[in-house]
Protein backbone atom coordinates (compact mmCIF):
# COMPACT_ATOMS: atom_id res chain seq x y z
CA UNK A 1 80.94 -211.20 38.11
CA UNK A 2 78.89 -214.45 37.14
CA UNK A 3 80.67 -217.42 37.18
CA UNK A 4 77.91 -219.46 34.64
CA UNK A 5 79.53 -220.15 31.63
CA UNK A 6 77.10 -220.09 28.82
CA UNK A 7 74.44 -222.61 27.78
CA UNK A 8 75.13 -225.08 24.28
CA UNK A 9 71.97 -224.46 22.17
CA UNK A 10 69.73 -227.10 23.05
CA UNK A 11 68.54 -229.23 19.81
CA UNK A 12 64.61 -229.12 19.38
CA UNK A 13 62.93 -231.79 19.91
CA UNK A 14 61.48 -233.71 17.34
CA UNK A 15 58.12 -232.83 16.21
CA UNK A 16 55.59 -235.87 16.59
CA UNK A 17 55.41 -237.50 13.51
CA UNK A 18 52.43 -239.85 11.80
CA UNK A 19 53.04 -243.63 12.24
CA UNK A 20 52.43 -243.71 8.43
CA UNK A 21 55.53 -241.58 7.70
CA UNK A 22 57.83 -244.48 7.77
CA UNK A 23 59.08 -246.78 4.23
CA UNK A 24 56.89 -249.63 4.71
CA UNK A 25 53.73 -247.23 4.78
CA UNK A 26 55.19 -245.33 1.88
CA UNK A 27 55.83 -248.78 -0.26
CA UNK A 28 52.43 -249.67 0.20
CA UNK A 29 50.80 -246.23 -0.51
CA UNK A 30 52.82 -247.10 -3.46
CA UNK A 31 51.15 -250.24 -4.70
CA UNK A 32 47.74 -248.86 -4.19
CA UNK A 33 47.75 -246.32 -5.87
CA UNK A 34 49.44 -248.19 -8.56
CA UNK A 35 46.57 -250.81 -8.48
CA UNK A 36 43.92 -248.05 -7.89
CA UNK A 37 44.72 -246.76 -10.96
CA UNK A 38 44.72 -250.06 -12.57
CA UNK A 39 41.90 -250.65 -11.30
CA UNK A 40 40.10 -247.17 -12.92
CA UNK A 41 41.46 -248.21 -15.99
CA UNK A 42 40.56 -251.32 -16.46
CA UNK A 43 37.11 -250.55 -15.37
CA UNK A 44 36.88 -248.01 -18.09
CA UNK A 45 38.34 -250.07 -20.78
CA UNK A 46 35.75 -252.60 -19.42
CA UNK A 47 32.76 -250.64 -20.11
CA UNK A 48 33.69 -248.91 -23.31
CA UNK A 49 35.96 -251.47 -25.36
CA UNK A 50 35.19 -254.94 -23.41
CA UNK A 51 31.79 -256.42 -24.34
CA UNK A 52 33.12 -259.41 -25.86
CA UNK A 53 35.64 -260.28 -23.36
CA UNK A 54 34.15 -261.32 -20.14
CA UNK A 55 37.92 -262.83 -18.51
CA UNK A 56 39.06 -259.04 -18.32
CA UNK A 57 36.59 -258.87 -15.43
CA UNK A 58 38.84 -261.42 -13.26
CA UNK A 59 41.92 -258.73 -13.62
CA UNK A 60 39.78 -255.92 -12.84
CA UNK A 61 37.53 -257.05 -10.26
CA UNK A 62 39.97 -259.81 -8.42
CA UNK A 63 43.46 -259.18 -9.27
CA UNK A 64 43.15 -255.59 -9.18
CA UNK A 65 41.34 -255.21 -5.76
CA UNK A 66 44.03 -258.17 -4.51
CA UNK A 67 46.13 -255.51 -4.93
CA UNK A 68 45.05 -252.67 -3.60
CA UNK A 69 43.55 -254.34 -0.28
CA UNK A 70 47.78 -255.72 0.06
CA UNK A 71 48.86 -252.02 -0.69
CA UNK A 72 46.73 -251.00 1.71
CA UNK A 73 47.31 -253.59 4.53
CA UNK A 74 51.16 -253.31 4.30
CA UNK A 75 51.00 -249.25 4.67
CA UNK A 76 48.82 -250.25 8.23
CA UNK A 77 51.12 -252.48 8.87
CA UNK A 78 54.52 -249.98 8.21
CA UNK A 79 51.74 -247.88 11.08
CA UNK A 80 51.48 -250.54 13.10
CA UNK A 81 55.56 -251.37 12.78
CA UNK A 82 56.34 -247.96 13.64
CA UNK A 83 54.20 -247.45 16.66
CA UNK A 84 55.35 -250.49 17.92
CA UNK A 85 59.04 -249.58 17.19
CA UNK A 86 58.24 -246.15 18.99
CA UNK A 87 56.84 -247.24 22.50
CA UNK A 88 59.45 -250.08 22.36
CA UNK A 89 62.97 -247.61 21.76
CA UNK A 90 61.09 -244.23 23.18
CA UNK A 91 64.46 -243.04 24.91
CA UNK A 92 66.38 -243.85 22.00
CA UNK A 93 65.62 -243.81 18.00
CA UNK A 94 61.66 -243.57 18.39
CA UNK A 95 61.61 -243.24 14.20
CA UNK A 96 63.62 -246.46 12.95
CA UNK A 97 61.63 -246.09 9.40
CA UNK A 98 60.90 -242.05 9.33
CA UNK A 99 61.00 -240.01 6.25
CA UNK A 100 63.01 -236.88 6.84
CA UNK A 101 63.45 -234.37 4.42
CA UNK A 102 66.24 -232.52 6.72
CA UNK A 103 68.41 -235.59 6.12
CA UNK A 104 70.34 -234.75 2.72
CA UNK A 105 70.85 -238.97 2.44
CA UNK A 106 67.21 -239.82 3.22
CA UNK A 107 66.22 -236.74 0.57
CA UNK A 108 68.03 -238.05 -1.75
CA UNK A 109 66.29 -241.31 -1.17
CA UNK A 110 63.11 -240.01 -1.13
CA UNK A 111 63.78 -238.47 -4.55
CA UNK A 112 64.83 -241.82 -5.91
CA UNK A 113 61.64 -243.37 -4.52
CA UNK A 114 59.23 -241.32 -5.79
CA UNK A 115 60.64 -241.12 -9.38
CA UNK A 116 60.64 -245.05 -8.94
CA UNK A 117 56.91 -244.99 -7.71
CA UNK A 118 55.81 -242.99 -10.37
CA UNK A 119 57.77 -245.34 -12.73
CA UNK A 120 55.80 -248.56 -11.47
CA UNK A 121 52.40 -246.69 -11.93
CA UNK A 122 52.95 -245.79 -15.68
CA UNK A 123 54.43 -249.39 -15.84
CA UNK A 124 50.93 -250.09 -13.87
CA UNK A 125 48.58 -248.40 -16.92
CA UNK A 126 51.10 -250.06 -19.52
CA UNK A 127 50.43 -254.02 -17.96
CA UNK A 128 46.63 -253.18 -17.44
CA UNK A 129 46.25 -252.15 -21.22
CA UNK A 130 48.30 -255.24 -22.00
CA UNK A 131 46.32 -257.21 -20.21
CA UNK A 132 42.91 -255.95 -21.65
CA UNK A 133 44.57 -257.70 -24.57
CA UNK A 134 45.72 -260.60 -22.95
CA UNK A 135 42.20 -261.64 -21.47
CA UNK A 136 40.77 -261.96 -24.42
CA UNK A 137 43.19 -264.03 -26.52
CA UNK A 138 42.92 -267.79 -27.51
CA UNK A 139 45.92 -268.33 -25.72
CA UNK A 140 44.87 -267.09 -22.07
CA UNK A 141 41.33 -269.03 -22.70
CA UNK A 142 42.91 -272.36 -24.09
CA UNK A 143 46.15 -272.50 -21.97
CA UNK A 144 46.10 -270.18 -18.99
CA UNK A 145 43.06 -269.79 -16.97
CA UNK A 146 41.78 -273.11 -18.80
CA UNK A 147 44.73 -274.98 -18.89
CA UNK A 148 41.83 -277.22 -17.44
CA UNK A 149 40.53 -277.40 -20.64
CA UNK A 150 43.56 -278.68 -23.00
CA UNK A 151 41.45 -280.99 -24.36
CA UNK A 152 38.60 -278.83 -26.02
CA UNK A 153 42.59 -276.01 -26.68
CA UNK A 154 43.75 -279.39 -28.71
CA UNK A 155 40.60 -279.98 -30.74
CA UNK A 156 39.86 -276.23 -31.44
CA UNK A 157 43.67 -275.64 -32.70
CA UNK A 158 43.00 -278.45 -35.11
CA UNK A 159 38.97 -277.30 -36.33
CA UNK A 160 37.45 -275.22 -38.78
CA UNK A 161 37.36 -272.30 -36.46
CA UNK A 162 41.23 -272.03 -35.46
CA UNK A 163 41.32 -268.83 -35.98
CA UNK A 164 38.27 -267.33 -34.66
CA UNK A 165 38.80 -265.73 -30.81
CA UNK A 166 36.81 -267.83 -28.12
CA UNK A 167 35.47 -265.37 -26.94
CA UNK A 168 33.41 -264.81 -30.57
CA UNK A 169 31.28 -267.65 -29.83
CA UNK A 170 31.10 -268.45 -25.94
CA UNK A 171 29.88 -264.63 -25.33
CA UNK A 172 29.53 -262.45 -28.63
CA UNK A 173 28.20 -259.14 -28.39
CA UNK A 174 25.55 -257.49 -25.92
CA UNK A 175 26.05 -255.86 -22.52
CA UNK A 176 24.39 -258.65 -21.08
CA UNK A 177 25.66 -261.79 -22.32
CA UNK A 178 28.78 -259.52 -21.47
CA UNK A 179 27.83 -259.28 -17.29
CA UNK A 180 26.75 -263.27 -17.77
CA UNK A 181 30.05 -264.09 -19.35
CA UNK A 182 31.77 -261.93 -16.55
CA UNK A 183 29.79 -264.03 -13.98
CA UNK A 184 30.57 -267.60 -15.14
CA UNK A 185 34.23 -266.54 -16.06
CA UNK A 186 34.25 -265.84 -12.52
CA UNK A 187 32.54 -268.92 -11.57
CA UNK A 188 35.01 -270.78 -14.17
CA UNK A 189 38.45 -269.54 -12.28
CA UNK A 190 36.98 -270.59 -8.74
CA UNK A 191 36.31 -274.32 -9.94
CA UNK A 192 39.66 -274.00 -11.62
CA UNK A 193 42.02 -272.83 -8.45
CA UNK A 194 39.72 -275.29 -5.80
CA UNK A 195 40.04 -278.02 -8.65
CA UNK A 196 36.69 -278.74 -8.65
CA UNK A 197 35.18 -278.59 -11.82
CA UNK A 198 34.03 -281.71 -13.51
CA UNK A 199 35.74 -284.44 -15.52
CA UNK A 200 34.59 -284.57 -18.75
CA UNK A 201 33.15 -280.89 -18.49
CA UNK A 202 29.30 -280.98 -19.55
CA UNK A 203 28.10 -280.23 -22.94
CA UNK A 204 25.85 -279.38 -24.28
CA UNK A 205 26.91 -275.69 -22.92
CA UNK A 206 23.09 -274.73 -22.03
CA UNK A 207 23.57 -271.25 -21.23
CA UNK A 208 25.40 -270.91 -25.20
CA UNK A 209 23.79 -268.09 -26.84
CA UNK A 210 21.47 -268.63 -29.78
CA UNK A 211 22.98 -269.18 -33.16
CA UNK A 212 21.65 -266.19 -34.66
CA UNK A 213 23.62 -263.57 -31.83
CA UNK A 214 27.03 -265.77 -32.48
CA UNK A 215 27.22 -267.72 -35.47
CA UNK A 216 25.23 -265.52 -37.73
CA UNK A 217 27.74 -262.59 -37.41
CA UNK A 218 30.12 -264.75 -39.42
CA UNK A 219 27.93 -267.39 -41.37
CA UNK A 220 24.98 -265.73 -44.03
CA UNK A 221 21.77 -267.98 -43.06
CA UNK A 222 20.28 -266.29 -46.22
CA UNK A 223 23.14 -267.28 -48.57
CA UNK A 224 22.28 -270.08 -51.41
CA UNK A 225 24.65 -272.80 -51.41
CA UNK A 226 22.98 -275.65 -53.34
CA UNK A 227 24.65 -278.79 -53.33
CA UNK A 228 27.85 -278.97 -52.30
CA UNK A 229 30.97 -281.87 -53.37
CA UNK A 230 32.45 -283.52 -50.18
CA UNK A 231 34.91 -286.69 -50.03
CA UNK A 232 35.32 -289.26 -47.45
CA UNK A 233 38.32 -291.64 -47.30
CA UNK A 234 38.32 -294.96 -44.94
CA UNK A 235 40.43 -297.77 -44.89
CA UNK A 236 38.68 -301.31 -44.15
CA UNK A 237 39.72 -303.31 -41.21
CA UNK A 238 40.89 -306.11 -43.27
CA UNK A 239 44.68 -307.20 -43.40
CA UNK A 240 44.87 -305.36 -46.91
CA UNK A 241 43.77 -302.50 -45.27
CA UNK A 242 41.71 -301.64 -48.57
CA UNK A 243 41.32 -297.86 -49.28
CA UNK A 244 37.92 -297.01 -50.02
CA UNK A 245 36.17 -293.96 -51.14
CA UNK A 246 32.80 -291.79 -51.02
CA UNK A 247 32.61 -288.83 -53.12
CA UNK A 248 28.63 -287.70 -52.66
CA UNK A 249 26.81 -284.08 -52.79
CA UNK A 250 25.34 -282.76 -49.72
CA UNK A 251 21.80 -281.46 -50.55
CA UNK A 252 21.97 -278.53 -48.25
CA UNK A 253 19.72 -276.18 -49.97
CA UNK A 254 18.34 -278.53 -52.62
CA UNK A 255 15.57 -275.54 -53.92
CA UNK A 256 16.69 -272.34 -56.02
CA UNK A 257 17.22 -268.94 -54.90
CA UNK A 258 14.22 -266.76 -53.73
CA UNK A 259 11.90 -270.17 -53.59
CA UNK A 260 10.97 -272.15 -50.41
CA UNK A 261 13.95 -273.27 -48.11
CA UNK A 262 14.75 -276.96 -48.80
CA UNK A 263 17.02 -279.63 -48.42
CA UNK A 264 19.14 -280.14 -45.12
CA UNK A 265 19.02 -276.13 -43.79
CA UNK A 266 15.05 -276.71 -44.43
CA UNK A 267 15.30 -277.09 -40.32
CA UNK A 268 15.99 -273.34 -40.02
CA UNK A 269 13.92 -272.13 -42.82
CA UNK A 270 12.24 -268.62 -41.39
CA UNK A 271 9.40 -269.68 -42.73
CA UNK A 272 9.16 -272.25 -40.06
CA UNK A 273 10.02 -272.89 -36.52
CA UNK A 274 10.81 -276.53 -35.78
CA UNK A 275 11.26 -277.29 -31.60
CA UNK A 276 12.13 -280.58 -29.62
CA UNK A 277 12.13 -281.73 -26.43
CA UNK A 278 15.05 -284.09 -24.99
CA UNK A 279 14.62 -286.53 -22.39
CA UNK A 280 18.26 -286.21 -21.77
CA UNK A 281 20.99 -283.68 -20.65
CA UNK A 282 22.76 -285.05 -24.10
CA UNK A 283 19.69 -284.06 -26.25
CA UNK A 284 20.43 -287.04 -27.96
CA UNK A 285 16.78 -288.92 -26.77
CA UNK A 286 14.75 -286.50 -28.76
CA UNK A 287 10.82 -288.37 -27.68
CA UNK A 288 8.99 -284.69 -29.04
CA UNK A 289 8.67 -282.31 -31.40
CA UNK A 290 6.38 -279.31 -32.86
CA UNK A 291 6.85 -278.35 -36.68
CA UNK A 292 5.67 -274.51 -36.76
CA UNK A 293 3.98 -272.58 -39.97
CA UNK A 294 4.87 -269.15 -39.66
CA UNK A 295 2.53 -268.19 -42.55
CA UNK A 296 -0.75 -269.79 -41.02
CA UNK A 297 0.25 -270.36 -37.25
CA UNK A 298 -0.72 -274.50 -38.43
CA UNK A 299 1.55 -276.86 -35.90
CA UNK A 300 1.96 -280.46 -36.01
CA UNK A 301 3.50 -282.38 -32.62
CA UNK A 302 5.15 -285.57 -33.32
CA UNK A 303 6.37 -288.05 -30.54
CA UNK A 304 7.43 -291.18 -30.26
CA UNK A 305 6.10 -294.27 -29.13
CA UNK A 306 7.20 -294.10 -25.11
CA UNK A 307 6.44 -290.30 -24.69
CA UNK A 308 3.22 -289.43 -23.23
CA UNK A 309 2.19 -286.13 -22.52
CA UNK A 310 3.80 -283.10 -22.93
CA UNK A 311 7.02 -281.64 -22.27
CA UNK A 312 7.98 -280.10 -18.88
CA UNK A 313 7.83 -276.35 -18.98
CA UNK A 314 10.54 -274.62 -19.92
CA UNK A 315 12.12 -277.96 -21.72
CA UNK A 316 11.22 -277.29 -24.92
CA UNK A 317 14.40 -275.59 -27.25
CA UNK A 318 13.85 -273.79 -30.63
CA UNK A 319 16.26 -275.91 -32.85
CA UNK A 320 19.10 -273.84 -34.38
CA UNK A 321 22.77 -274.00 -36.09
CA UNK A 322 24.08 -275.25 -32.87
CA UNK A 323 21.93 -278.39 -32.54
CA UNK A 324 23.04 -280.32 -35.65
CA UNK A 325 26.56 -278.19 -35.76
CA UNK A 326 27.33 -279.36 -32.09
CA UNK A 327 30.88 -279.62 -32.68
CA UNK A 328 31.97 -276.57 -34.37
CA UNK A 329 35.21 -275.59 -32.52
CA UNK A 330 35.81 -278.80 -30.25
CA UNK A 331 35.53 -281.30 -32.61
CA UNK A 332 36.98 -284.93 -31.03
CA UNK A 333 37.17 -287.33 -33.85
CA UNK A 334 36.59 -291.10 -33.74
CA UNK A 335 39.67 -293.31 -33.15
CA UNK A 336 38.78 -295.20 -36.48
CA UNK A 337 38.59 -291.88 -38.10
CA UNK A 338 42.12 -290.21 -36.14
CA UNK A 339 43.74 -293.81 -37.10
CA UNK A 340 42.64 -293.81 -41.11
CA UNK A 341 43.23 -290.03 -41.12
CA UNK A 342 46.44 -290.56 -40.23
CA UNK A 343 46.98 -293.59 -42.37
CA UNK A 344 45.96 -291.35 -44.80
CA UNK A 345 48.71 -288.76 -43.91
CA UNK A 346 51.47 -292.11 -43.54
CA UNK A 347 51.75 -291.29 -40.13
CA UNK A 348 50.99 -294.88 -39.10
CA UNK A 349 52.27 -297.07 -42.10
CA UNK A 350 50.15 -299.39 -43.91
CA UNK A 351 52.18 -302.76 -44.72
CA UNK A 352 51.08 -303.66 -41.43
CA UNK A 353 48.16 -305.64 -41.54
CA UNK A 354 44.65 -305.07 -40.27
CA UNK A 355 46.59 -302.15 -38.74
CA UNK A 356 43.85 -300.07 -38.15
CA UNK A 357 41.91 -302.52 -35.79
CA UNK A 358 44.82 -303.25 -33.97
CA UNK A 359 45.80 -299.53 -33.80
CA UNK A 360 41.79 -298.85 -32.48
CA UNK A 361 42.35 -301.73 -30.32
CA UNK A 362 45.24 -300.12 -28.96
CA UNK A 363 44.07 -296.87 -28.20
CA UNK A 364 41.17 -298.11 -26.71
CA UNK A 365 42.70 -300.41 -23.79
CA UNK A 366 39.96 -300.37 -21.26
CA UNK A 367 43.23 -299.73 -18.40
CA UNK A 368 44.50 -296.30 -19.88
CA UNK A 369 43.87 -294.04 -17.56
CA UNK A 370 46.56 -291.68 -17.82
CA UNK A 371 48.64 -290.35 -20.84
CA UNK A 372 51.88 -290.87 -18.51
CA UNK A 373 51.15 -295.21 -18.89
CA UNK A 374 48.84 -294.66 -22.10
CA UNK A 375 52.43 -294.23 -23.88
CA UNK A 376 54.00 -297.08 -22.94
CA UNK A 377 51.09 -299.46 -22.56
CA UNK A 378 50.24 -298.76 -26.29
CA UNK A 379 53.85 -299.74 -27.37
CA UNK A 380 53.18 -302.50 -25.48
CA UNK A 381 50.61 -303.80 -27.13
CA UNK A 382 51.80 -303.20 -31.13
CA UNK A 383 55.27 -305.22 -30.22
CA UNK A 384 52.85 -307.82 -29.29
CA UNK A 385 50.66 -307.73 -32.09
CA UNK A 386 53.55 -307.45 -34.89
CA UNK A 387 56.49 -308.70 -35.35
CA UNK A 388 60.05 -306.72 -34.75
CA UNK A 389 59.93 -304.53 -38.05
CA UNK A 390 61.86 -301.52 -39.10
CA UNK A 391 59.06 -299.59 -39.35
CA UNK A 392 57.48 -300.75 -36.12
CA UNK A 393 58.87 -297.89 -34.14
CA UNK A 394 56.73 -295.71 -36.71
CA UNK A 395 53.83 -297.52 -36.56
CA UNK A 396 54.02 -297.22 -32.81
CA UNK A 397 55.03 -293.09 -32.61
CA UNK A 398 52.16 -292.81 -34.89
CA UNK A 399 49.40 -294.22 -32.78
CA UNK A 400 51.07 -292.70 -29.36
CA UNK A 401 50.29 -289.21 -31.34
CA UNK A 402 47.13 -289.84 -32.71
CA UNK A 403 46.22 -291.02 -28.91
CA UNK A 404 48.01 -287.79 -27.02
CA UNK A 405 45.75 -285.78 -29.63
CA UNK A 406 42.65 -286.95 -29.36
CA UNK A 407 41.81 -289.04 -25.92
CA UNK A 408 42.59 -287.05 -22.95
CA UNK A 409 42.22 -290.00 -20.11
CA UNK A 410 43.15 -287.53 -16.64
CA UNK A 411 40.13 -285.71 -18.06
CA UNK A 412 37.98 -288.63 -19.50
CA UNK A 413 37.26 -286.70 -22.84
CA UNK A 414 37.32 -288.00 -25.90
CA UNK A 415 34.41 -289.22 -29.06
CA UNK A 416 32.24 -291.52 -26.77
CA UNK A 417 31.43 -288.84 -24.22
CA UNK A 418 31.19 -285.78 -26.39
CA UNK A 419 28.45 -286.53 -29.69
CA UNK A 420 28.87 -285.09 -32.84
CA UNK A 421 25.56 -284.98 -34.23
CA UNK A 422 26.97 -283.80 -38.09
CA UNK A 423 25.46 -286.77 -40.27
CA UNK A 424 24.30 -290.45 -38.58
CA UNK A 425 27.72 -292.72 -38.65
CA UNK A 426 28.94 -293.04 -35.37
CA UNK A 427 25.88 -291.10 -33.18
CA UNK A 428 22.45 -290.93 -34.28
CA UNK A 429 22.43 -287.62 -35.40
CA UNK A 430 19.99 -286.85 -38.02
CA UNK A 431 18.05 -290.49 -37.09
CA UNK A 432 17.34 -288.86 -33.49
CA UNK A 433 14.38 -287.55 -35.29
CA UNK A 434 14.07 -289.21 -38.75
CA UNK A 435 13.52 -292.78 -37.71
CA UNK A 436 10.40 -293.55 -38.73
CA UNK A 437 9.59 -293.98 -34.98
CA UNK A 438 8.08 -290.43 -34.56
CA UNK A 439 4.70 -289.80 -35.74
CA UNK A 440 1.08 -287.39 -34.87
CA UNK A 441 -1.74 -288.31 -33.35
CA UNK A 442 -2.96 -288.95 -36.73
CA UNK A 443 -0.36 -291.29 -37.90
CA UNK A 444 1.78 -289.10 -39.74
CA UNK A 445 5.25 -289.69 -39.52
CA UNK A 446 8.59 -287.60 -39.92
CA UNK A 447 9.83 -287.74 -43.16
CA UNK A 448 12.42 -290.85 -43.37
CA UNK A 449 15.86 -290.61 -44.04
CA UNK A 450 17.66 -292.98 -46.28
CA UNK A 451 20.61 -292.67 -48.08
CA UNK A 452 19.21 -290.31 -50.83
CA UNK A 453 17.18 -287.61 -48.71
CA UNK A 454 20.36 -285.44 -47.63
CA UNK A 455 22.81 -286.58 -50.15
CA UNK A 456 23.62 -287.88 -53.27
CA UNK A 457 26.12 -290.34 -53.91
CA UNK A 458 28.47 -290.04 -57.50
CA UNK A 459 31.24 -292.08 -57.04
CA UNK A 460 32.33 -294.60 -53.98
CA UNK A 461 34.49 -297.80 -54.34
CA UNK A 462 38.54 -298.67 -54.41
CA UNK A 463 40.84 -297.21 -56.74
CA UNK A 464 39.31 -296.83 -60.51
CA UNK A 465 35.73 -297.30 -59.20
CA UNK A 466 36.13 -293.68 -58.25
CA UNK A 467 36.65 -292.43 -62.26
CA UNK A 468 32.97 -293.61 -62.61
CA UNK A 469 30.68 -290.59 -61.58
CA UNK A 470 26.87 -290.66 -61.90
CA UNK A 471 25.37 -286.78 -62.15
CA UNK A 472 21.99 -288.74 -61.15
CA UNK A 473 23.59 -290.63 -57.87
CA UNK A 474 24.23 -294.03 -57.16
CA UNK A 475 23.04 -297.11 -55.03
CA UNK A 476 24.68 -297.03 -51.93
CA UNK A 477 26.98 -300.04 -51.49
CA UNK A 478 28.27 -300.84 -47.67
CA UNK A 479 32.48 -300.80 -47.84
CA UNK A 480 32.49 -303.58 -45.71
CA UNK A 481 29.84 -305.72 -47.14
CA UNK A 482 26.04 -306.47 -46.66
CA UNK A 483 24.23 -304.90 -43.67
CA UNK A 484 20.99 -305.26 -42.08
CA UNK A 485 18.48 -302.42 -43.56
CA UNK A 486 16.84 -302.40 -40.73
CA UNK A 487 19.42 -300.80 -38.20
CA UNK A 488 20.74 -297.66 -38.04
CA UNK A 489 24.53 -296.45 -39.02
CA UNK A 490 25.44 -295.63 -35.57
CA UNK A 491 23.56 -299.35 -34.29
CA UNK A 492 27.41 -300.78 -35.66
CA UNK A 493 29.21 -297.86 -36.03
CA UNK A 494 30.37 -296.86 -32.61
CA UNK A 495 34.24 -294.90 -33.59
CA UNK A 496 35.82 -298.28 -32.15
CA UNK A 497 37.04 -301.39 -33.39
CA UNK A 498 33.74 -302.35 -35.21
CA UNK A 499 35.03 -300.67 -38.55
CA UNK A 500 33.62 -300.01 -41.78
């Protein structure tokens, strides 16, 4: 009779299992597929809804892949964990992090972590759509990814195109101005995160689009406007601080409908092409320039005493919208005209006098050079220029705000680096051309300017001078007295303390 008692079922031993079946692999398969599928959707949405919104390509083409390539590096690394785990414990618990299905707990788990994987990837398509939306809003351009550019955020919030999208303007329509925009919004976010982009940013933008692809979708070139009624308000620099007035009519189409183009949009009329050539980045030393008849192919070149020769290749730019219209969005207004407009408003109060020098004067302190000391260095100066007054702590809140929104000093941006070539008052303007200085070979010379070419003026003066309107226009009469006729507005006129 055999004395061998009988064998305890042995427990099989456990299959060999894939280093990637542990959490940590499983967590990242997770998150790539998640971003994969951002990634596909965003891609799609970027080639059949996104040709106007070139910062959608940093989400799908950085942030996206960012993700994936993480999801992907921290399922090798659960590998890498567990293989290291399993030489390290081989005698004991070889699978610290295994999935096991025979485990009720760990299947339970499991269940919980899929339904909460497939939850993040719907959650995944739901942010990527948002942020489709998101990339191409005024609010990621201005004070997101170009928080860099409050300044130009500031002046566009407070212009004539606050509601149009950036992205209308600074890439329009077009695959590709759409891969270009994609490029430099690229290009943009780099100089932004290595904080290397300059201070003031460059204008003119030279790689803008032409007038006709952007600003032609809203504006109608064709449309007749005739003469149009515009206002200007200033206050003199005197210690009356005298309001003064010019109410004038803008001659920008001075002809009739259907005849020949005339008057100030004369310089896009299609039946001519008019082209300069700049000696600066600024275009504001305009030394040449063609006048083209479309009708008869006839050209005349004017230049100006100091240019010889002819332009480099490539220099020469077609003039357009954007040339006289520099501004349109990003306007940065004088601090004589952001002190009277907000004498205007009350904001700074009036009984003070020659308050608007002294308000220039302080805004304009050569050692503000940040808005942190700009503040108080400003407050500063008006206790020292005026005596304690109950409306001195106005006075002063009025010029800190009219400094915080238009100089930006940590970015050195404000009037005198960024010219606004609408009219001739403070920057040459129309005169970099109409100066009498610019002439042909055969003497000719561009048309003058004076103060009856572009507009007319009806009524200017203080107080009941302005009931006195003249259909036929008036003499022009300087606010602040007589003037040399010989130099040009912006000769005196600089947006500083040298007011009108």
């Amino acid at each position: 009779m055999s004395t061998d008692s009988p064998q305890e079922p042995r427990t099989p031993p456990l299959k060999p299992r894939s280093n990637f079946n542990n959490w940590i692999s499983a967590a990242g398969a997770v998150l790539a597929t998640g971003a994969l599928f951002s990634f596909a959707l965003l891609v799609w949405m970027d080639f059949t809804e996104g040709e106007k919104n070139p910062y959608l390509g940093i989400f799908t083409y950085i942030v996206a892949p960012v993700f994936l390539i993480a999801g992907i590096a921290l399922a090798v690394f659960g590998a890498w964990a567990q293989r290291r785990w399993g030489i390290k414990h081989a005698a004991t618990v070889p699978d610290k992090w295994r999935l096991d299905w025979s485990n009720p707990t760990q299947r339970r788990n499991i269940t919980l972590f899929g339904f909460g994987g497939l939850l993040f990837i719907m959650l995944s398509a739901f942010g990527s759509y948002q942020t489709y939306h998101y990339a191409e809003s005024t609010q990621f351009c201005g004070q997101v990814c170009h928080a860099a550019m409050n300044p130009e955020f500031q002046t566009y919030q407070r212009g004539a195109h606050a509601r149009v999208e950036c992205v209308e303007c600074h890439v329009g329509s077009g695959a590709a101005a759409f891969i270009k925009a994609k490029l430099n919004g690229t290009r943009q976010l780099y100089g932004y995160v290595l904080d290397n982009y300059n201070r003031p940013i460059d204008t003119p933008v030279h790689n803008l689009r032409p007038a006709r692809e952007t600003c032609e979708k809203c504006h109608w070139p064709e449309k007749f406007h005739g003469n149009i009624d515009m206002s200007f308000d200033h206050f003199l620099s005197d210690k009356k601080n005298t309001a003064v007035s010019i109410r004038m009519l803008m001659h920008v189409n001075s002809g009739r409908p259907g005849s020949p183009l005339a008057g100030i949009h004369w310089h896009v009329s299609p039946d001519s092409t008019v082209e300069y050539y700049a000696a600066d980045a600024d275009r504001q030393d305009i030394v040449w320039m063609r006048v083209t008849n479309k009708k008869d192919g006839s050209a005349r070149i004017y230049r100006n005493e100091e240019f010889k020769g002819e332009p480099p290749a490539g220099a020469v730019r077609e003039m357009d919208c954007i040339d006289c219209h520099n501004r349109p969005a990003h306007v940065f207004p004088t601090a004589n005209d952001a002190v009277e407009r907000a004498m205007g408003l009350g904001t700074i109060p009036t009984k003070f006098p020659n308050v608007k020098r002294v308000a220039v004067q302080a805004m304009t302190q050569k050692d503000l050079t940040t808005s942190a000391d700009a503040s108080q260095k400003i407050a500063d100066f008006l206790r020292n220029k005026f005596r304690d007054d109950a409306d001195l702590p106005a006075l002063i809140a009025g010029v800190q705000q009219v400094y915080a929104q238009t100089i930006f000093p940590e970015r050195k941006a404000d009037w005198r680096i960024y010219p606004n070539n609408i009219g001739h008052k403070d920057w040459p303007g129309c005169f970099r051309c109409h100066d009498d200085k610019h002439k042909t070979e055969s003497g000719e010379l561009v048309k003058a300017s004076d103060c009856t070419s572009c507009h007319s003026i009806i009524a200017q003066g203080k107080m009941a001078e302005l009931t006195t309107i003249s259909p036929t226009g008036l003499e022009f009469k300087h606010p602040g007295g007589e003037y040399d006729e010989e130099l040009k507005c912006a000769d005196c006129h600089n947006g500083g303390i040298q007011g009108k």
